[in-house]
PDB file of N, CA and C in Angstrom:
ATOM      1  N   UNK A   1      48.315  28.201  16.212  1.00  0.00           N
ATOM      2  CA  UNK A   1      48.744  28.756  14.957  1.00  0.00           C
ATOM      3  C   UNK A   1      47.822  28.294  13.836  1.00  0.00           C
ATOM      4  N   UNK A   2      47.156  27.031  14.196  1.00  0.00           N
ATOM      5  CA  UNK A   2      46.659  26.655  12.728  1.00  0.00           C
ATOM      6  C   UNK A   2      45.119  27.454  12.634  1.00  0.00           C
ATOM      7  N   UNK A   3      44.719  27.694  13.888  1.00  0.00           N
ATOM      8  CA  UNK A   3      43.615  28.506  13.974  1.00  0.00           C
ATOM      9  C   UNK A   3      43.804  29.988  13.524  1.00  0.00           C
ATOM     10  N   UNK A   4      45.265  30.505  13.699  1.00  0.00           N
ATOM     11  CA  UNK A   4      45.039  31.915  13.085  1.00  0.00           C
ATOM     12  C   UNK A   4      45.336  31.513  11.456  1.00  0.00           C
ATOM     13  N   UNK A   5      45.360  30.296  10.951  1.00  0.00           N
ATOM     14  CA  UNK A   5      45.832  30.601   9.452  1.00  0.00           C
ATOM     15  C   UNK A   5      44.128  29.797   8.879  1.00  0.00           C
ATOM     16  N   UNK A   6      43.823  28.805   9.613  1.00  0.00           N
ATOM     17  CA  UNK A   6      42.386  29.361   8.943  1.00  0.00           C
ATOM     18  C   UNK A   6      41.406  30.536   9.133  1.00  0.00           C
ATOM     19  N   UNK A   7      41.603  31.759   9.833  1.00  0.00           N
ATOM     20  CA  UNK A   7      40.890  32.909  10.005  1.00  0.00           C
ATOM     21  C   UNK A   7      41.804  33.818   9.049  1.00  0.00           C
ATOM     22  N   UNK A   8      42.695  33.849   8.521  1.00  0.00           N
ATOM     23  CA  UNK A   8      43.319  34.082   7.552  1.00  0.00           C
ATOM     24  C   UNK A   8      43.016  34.299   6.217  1.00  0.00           C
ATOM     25  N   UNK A   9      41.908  32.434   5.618  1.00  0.00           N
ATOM     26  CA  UNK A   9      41.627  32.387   4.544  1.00  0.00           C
ATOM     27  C   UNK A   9      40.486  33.211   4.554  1.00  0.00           C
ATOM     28  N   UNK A  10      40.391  33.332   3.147  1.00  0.00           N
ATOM     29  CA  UNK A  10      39.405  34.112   2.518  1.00  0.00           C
ATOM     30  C   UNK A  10      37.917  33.306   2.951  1.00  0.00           C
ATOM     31  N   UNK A  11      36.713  33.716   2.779  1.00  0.00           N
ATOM     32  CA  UNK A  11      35.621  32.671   2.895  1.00  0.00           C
ATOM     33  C   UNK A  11      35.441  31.924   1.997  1.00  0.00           C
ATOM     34  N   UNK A  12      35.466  32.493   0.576  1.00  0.00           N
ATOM     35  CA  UNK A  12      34.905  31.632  -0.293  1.00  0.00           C
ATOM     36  C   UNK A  12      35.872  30.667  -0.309  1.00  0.00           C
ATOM     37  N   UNK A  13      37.343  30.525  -0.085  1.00  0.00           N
ATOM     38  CA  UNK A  13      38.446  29.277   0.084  1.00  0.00           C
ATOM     39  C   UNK A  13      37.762  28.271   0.922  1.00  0.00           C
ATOM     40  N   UNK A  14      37.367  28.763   2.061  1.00  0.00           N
ATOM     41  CA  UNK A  14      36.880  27.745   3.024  1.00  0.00           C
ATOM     42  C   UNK A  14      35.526  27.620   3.082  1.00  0.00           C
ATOM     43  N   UNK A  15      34.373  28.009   2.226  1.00  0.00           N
ATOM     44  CA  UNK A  15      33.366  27.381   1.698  1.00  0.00           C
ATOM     45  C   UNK A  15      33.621  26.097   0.338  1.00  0.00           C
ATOM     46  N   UNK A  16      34.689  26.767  -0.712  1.00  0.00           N
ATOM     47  CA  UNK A  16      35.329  25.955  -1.405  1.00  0.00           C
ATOM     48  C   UNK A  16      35.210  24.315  -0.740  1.00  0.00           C
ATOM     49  N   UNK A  17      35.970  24.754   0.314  1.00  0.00           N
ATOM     50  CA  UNK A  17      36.943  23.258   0.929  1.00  0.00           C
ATOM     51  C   UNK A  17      35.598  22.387   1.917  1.00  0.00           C
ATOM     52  N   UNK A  18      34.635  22.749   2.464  1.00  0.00           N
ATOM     53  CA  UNK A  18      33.459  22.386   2.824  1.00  0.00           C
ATOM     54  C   UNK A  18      32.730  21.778   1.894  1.00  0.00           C
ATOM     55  N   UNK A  19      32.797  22.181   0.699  1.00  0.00           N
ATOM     56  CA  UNK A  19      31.989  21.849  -0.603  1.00  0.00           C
ATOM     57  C   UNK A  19      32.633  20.593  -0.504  1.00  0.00           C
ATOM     58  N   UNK A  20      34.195  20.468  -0.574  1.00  0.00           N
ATOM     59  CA  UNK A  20      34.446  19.174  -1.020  1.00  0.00           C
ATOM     60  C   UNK A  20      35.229  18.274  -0.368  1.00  0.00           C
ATOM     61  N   UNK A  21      34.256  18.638   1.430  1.00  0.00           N
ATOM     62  CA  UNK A  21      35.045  17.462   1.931  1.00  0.00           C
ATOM     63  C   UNK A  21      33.635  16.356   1.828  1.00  0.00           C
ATOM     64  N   UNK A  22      33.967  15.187   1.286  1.00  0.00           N
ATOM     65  CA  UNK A  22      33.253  14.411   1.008  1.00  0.00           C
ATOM     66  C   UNK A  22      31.792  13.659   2.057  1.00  0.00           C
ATOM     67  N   UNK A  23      30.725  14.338   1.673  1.00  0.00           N
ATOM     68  CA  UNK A  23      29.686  13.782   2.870  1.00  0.00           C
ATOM     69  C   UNK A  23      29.233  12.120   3.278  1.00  0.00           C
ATOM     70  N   UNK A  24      28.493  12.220   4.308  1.00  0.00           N
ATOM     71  CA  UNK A  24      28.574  11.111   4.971  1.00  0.00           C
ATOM     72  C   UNK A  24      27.029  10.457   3.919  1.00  0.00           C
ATOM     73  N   UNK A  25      26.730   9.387   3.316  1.00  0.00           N
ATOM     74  CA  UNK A  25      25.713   9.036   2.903  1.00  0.00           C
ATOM     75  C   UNK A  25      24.839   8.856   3.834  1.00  0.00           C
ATOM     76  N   UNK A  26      23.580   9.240   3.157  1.00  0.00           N
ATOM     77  CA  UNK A  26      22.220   8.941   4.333  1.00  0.00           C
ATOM     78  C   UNK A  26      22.288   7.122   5.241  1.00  0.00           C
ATOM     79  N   UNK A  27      22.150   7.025   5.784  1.00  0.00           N
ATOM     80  CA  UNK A  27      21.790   5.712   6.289  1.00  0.00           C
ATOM     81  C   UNK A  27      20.244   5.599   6.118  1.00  0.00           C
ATOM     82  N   UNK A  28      20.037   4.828   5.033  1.00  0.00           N
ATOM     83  CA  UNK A  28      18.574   4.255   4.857  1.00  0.00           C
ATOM     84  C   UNK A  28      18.808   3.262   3.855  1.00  0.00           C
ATOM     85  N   UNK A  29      17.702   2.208   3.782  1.00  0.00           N
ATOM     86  CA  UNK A  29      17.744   1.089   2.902  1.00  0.00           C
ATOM     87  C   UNK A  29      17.462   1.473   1.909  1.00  0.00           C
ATOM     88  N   UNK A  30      17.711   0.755   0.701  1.00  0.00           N
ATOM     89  CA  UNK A  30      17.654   1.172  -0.625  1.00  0.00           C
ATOM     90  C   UNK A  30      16.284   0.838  -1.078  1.00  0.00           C
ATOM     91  N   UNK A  31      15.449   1.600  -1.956  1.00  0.00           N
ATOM     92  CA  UNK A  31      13.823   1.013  -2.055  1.00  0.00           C
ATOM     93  C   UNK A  31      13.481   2.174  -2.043  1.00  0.00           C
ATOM     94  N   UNK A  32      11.781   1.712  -1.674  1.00  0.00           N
ATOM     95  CA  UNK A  32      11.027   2.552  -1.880  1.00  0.00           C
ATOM     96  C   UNK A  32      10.703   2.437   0.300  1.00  0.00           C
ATOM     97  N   UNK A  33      10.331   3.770   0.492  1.00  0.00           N
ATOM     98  CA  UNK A  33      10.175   3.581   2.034  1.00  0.00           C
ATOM     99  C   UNK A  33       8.888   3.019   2.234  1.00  0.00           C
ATOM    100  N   UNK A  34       8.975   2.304   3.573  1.00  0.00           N
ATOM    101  CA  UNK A  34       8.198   1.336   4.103  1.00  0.00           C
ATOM    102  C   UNK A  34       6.303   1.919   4.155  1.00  0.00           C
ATOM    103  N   UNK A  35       5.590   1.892   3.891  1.00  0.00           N
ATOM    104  CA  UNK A  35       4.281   1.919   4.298  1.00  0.00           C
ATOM    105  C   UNK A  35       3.657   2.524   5.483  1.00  0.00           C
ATOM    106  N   UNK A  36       2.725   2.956   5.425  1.00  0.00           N
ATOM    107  CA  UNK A  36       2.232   3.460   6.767  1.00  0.00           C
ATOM    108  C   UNK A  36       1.936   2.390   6.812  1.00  0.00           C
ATOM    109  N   UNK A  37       0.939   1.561   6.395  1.00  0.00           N
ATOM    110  CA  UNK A  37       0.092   0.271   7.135  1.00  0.00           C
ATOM    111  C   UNK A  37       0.879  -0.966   6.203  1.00  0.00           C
ATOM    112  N   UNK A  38       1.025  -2.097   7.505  1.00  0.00           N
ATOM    113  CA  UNK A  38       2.445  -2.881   7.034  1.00  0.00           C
ATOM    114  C   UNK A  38       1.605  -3.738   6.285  1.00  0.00           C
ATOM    115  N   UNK A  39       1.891  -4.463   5.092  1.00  0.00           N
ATOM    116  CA  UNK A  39       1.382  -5.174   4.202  1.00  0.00           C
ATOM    117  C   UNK A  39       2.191  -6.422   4.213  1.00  0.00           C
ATOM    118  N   UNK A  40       1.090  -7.776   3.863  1.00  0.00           N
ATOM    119  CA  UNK A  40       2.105  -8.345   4.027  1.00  0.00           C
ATOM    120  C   UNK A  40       1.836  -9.521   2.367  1.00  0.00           C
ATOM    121  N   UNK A  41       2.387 -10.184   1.090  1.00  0.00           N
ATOM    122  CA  UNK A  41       2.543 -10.491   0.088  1.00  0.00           C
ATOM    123  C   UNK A  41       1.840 -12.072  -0.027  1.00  0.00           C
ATOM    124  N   UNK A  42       0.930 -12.110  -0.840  1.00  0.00           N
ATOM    125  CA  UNK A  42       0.178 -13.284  -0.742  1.00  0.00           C
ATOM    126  C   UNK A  42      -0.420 -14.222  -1.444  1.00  0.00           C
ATOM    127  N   UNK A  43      -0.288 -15.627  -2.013  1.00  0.00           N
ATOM    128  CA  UNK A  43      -0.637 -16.190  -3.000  1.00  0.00           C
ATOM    129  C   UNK A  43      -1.921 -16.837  -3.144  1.00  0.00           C
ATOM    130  N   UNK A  44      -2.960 -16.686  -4.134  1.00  0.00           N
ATOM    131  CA  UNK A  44      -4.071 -17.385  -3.733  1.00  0.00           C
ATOM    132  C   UNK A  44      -4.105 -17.846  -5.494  1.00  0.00           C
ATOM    133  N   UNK A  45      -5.061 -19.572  -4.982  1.00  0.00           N
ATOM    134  CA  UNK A  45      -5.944 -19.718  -6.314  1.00  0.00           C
ATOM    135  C   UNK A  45      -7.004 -19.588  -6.506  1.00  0.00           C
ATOM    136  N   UNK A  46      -7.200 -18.708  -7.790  1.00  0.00           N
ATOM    137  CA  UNK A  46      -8.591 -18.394  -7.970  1.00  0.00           C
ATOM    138  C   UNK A  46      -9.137 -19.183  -9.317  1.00  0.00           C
ATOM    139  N   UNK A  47     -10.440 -19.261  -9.565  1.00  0.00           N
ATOM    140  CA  UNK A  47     -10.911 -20.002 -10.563  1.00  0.00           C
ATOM    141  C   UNK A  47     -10.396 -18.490 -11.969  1.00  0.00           C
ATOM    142  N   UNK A  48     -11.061 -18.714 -12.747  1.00  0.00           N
ATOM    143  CA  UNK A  48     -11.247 -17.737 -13.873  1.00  0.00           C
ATOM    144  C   UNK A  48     -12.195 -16.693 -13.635  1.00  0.00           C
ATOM    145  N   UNK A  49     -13.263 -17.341 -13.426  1.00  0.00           N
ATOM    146  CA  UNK A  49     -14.259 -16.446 -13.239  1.00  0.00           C
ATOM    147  C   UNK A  49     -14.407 -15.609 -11.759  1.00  0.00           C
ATOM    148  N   UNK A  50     -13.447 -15.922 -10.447  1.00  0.00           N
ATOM    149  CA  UNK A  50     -13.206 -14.745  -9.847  1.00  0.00           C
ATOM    150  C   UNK A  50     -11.966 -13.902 -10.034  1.00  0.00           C
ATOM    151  N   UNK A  51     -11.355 -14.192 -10.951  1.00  0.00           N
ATOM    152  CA  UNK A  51     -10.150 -13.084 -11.616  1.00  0.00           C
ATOM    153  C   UNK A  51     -10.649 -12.013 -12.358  1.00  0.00           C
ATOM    154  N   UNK A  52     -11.639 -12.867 -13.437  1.00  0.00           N
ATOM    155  CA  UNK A  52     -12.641 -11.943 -14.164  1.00  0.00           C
ATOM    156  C   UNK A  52     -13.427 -10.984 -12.869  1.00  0.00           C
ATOM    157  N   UNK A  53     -14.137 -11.347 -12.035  1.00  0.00           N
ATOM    158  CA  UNK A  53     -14.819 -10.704 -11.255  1.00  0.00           C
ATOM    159  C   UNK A  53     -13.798  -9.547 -10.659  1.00  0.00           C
ATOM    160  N   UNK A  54     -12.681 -10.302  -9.915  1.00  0.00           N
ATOM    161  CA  UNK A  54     -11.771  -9.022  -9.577  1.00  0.00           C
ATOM    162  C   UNK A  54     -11.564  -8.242 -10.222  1.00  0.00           C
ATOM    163  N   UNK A  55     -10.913  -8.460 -11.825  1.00  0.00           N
ATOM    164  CA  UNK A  55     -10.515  -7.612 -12.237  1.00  0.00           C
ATOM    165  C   UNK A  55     -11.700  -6.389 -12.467  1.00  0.00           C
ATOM    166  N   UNK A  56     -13.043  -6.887 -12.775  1.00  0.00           N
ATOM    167  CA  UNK A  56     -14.218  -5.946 -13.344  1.00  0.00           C
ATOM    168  C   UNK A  56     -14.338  -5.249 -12.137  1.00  0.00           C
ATOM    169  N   UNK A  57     -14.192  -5.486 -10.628  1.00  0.00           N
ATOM    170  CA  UNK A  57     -14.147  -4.030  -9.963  1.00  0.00           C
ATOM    171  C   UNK A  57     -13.569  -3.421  -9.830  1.00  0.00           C
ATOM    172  N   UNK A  58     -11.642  -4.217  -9.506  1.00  0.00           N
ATOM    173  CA  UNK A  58     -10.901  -3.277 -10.312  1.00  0.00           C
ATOM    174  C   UNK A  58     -10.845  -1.761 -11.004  1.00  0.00           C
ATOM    175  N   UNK A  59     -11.731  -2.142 -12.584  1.00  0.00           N
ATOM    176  CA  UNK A  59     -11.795  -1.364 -13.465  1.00  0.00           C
ATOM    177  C   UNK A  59     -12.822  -0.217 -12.828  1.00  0.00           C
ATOM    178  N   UNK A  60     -13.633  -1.046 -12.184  1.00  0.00           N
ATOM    179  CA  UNK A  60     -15.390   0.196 -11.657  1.00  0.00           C
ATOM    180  C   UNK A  60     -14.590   0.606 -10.428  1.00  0.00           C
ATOM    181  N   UNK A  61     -13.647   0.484  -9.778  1.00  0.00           N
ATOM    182  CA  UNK A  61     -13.016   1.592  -8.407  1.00  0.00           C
ATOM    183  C   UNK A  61     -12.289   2.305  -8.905  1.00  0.00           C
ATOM    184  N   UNK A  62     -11.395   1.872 -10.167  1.00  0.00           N
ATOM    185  CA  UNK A  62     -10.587   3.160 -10.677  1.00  0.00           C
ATOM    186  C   UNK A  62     -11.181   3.730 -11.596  1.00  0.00           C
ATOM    187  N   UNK A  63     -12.199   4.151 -12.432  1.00  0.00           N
ATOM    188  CA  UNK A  63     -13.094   4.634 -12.951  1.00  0.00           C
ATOM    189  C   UNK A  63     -13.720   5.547 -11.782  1.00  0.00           C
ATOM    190  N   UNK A  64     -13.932   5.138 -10.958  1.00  0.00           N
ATOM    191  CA  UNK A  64     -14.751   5.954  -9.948  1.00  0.00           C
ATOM    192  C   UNK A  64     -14.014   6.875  -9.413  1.00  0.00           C
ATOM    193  N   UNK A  65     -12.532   6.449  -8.709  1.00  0.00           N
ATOM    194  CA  UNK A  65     -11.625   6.946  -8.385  1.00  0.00           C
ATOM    195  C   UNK A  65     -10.942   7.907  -9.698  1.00  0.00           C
ATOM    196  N   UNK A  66     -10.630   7.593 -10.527  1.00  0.00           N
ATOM    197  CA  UNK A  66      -9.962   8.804 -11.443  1.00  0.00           C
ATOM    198  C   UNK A  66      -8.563   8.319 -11.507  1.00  0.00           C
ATOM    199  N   UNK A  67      -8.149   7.058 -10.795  1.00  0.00           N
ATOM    200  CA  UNK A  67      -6.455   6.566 -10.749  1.00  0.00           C
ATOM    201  C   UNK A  67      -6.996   4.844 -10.673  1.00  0.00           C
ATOM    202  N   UNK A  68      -5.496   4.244 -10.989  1.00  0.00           N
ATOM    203  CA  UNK A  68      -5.493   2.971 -11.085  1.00  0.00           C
ATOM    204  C   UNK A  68      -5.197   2.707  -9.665  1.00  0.00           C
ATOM    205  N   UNK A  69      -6.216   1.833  -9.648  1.00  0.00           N
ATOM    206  CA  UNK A  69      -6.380   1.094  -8.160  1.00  0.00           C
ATOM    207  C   UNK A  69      -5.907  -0.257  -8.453  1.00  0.00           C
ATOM    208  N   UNK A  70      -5.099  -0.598  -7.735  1.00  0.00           N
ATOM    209  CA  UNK A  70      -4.367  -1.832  -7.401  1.00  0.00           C
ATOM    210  C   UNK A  70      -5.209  -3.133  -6.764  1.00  0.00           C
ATOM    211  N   UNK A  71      -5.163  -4.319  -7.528  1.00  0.00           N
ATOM    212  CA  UNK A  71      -5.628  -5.420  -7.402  1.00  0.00           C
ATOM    213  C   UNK A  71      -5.910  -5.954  -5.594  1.00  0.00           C
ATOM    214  N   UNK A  72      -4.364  -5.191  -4.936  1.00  0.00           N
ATOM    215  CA  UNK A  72      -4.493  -5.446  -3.866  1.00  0.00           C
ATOM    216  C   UNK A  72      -5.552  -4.623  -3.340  1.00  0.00           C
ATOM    217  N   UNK A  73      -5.436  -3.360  -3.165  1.00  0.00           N
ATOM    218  CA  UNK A  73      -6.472  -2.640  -2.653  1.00  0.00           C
ATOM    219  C   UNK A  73      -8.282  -2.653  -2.767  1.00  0.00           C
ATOM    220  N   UNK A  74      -8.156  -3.303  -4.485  1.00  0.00           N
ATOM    221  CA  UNK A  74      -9.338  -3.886  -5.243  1.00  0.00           C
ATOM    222  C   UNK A  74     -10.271  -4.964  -4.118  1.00  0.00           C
ATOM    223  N   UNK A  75      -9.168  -5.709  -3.640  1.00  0.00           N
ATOM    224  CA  UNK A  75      -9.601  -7.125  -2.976  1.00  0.00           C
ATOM    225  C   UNK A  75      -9.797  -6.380  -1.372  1.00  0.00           C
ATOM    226  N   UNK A  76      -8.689  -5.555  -0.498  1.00  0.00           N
ATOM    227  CA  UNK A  76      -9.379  -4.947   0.014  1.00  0.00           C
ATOM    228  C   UNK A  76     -10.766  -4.254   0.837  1.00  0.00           C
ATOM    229  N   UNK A  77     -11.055  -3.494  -0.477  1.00  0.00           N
ATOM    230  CA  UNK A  77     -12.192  -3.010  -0.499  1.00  0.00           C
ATOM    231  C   UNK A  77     -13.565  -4.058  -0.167  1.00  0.00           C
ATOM    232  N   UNK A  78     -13.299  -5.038  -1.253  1.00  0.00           N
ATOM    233  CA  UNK A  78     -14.192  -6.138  -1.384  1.00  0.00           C
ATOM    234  C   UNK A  78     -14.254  -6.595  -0.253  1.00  0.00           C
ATOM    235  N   UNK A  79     -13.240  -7.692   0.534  1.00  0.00           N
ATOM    236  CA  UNK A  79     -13.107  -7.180   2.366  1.00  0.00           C
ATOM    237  C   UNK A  79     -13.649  -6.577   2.957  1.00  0.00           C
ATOM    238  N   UNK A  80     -13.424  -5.444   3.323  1.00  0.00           N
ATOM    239  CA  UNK A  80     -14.188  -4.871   3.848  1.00  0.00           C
ATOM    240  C   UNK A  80     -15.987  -4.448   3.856  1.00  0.00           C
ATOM    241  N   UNK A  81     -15.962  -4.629   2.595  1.00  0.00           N
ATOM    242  CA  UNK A  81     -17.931  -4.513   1.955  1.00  0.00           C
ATOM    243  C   UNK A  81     -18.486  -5.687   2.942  1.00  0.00           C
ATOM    244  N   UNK A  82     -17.419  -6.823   2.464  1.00  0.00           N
ATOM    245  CA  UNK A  82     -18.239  -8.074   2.621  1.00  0.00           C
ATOM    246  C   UNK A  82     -18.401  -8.277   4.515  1.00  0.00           C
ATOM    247  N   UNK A  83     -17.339  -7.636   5.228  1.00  0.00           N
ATOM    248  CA  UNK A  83     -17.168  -7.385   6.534  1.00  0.00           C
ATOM    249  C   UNK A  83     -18.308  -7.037   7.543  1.00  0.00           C
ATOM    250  N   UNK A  84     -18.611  -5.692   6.268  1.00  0.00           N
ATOM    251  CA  UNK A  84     -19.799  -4.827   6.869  1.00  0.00           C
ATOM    252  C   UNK A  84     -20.881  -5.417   6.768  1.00  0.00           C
ATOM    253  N   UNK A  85     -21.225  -6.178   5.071  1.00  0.00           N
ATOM    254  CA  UNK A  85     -22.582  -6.922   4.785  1.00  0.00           C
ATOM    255  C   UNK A  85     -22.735  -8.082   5.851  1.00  0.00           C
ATOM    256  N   UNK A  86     -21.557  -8.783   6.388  1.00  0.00           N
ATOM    257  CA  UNK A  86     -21.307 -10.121   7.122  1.00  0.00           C
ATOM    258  C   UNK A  86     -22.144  -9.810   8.869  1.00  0.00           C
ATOM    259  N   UNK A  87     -21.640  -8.474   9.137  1.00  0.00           N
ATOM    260  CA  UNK A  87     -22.393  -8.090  10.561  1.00  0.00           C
ATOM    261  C   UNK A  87     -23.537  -7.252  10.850  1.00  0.00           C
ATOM    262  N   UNK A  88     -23.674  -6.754   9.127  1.00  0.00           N
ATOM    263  CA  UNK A  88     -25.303  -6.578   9.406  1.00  0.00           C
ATOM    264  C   UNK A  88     -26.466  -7.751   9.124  1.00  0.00           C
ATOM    265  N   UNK A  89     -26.006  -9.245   8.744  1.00  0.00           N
ATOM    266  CA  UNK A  89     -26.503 -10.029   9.007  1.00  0.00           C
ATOM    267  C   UNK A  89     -26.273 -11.575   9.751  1.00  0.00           C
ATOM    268  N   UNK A  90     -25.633 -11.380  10.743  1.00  0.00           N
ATOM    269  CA  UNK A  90     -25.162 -11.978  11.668  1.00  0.00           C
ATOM    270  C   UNK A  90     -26.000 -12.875  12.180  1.00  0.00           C
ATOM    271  N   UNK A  91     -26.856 -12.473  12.603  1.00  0.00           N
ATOM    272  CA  UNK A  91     -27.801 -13.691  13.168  1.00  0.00           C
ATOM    273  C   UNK A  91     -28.810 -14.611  12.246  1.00  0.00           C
ATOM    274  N   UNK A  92     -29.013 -14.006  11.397  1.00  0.00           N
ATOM    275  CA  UNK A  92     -29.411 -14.434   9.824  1.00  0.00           C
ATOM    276  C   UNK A  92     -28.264 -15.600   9.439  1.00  0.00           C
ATOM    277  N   UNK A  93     -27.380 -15.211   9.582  1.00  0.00           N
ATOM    278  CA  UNK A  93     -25.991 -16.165   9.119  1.00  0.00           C
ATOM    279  C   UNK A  93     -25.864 -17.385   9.734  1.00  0.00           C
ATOM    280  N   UNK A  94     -26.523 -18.454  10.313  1.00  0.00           N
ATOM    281  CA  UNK A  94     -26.641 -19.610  11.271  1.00  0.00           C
ATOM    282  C   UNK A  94     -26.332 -20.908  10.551  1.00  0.00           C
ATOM    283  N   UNK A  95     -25.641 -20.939   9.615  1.00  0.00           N
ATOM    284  CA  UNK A  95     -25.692 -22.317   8.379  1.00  0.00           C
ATOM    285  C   UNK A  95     -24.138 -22.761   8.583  1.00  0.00           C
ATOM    286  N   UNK A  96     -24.211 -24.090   8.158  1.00  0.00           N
ATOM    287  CA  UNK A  96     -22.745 -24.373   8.159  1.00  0.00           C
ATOM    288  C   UNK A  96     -22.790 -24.663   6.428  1.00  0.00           C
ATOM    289  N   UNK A  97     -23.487 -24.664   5.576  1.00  0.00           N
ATOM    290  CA  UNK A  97     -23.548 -25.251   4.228  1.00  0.00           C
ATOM    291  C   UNK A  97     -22.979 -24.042   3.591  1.00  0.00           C
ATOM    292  N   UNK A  98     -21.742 -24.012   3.164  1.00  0.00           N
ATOM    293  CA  UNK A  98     -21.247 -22.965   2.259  1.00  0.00           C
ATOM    294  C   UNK A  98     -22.075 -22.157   1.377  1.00  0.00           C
ATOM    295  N   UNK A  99     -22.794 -23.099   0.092  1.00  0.00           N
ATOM    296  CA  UNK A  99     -23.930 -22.482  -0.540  1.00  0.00           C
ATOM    297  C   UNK A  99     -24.720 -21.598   0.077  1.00  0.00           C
ATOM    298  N   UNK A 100     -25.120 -21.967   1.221  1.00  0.00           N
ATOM    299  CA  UNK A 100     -26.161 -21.624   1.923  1.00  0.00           C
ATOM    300  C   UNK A 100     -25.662 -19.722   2.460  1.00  0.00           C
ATOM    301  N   UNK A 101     -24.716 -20.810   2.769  1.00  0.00           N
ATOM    302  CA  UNK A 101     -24.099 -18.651   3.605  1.00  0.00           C
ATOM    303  C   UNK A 101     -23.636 -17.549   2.632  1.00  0.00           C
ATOM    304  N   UNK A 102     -22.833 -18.195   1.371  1.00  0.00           N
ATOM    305  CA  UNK A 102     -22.916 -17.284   0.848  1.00  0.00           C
ATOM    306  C   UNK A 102     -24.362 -16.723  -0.060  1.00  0.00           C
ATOM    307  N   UNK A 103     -25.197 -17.412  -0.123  1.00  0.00           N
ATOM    308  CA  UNK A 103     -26.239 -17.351  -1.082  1.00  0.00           C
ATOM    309  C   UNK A 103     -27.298 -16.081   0.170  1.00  0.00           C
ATOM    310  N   UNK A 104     -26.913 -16.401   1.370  1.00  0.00           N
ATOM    311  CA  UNK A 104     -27.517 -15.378   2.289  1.00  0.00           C
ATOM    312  C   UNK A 104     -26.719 -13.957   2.346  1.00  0.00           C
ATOM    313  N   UNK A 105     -25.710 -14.351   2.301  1.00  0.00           N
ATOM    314  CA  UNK A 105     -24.569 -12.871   2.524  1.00  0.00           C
ATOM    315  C   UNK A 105     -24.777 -12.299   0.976  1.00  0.00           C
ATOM    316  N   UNK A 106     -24.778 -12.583  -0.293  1.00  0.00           N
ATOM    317  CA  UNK A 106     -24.887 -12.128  -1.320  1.00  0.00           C
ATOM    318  C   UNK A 106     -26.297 -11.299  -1.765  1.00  0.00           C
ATOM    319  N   UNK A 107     -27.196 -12.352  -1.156  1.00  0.00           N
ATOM    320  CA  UNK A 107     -28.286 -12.275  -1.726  1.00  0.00           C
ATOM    321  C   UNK A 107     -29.021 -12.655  -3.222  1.00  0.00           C
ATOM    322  N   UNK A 108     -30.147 -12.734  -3.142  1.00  0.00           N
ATOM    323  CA  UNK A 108     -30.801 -13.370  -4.470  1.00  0.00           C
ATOM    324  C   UNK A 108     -29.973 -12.012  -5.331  1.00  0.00           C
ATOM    325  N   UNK A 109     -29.086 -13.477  -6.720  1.00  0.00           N
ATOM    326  CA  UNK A 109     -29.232 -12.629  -8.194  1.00  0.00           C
ATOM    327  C   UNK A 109     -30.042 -12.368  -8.665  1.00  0.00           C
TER     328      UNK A 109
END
């Protein structure tokens, strides 16, 4: 019987009543969603003058880019340069004297 009295109602009654039976909330965490590539949050000390340095490429990647590039991504980048410069001189690189390796990986100012 209760099936012939909802074929009964009108539709828009029982679109009505669909409207407001109360839905189930999404199940997801509250935020912003997770990352393709997992990141993970990190504290370092730097002198002045490599904050200054960060920040000045900073400014020259998002200038280049056309958007603000993020400090993290800033450092990144730098990473990776220094990655590439590090294994195209690899065997060149034979020092244990800090000065020494970076003054080879940089090159003459």
């Amino acid at each position: 019987m209760a099936a012939n009295t909802n074929s009964n109602r009108s539709a828009w009654v029982q679109l009505y009543e669909a409207r407001s039976v109360p839905s189930e909330p999404e199940s997801r965490s509250p935020g912003r969603p997770p990352g393709i590539v997992p990141r993970r949050k990190v504290g370092l000390t730097l002198s002045q003058g490599e904050i200054t340095e960060i920040e000045h490429w900073q400014d020259r990647f998002s200038n280049l880019m056309g958007r603000k590039v993020s400090v993290g991504e800033t450092v990144g980048i730098l990473v990776r340069i220094c990655s590439a410069r590090l294994a195209n001189l690899e065997e060149e690189l034979d020092t244990q004297v800090l000065s020494m390796f970076v003054e080879k990986l940089v090159g003459e100012e």
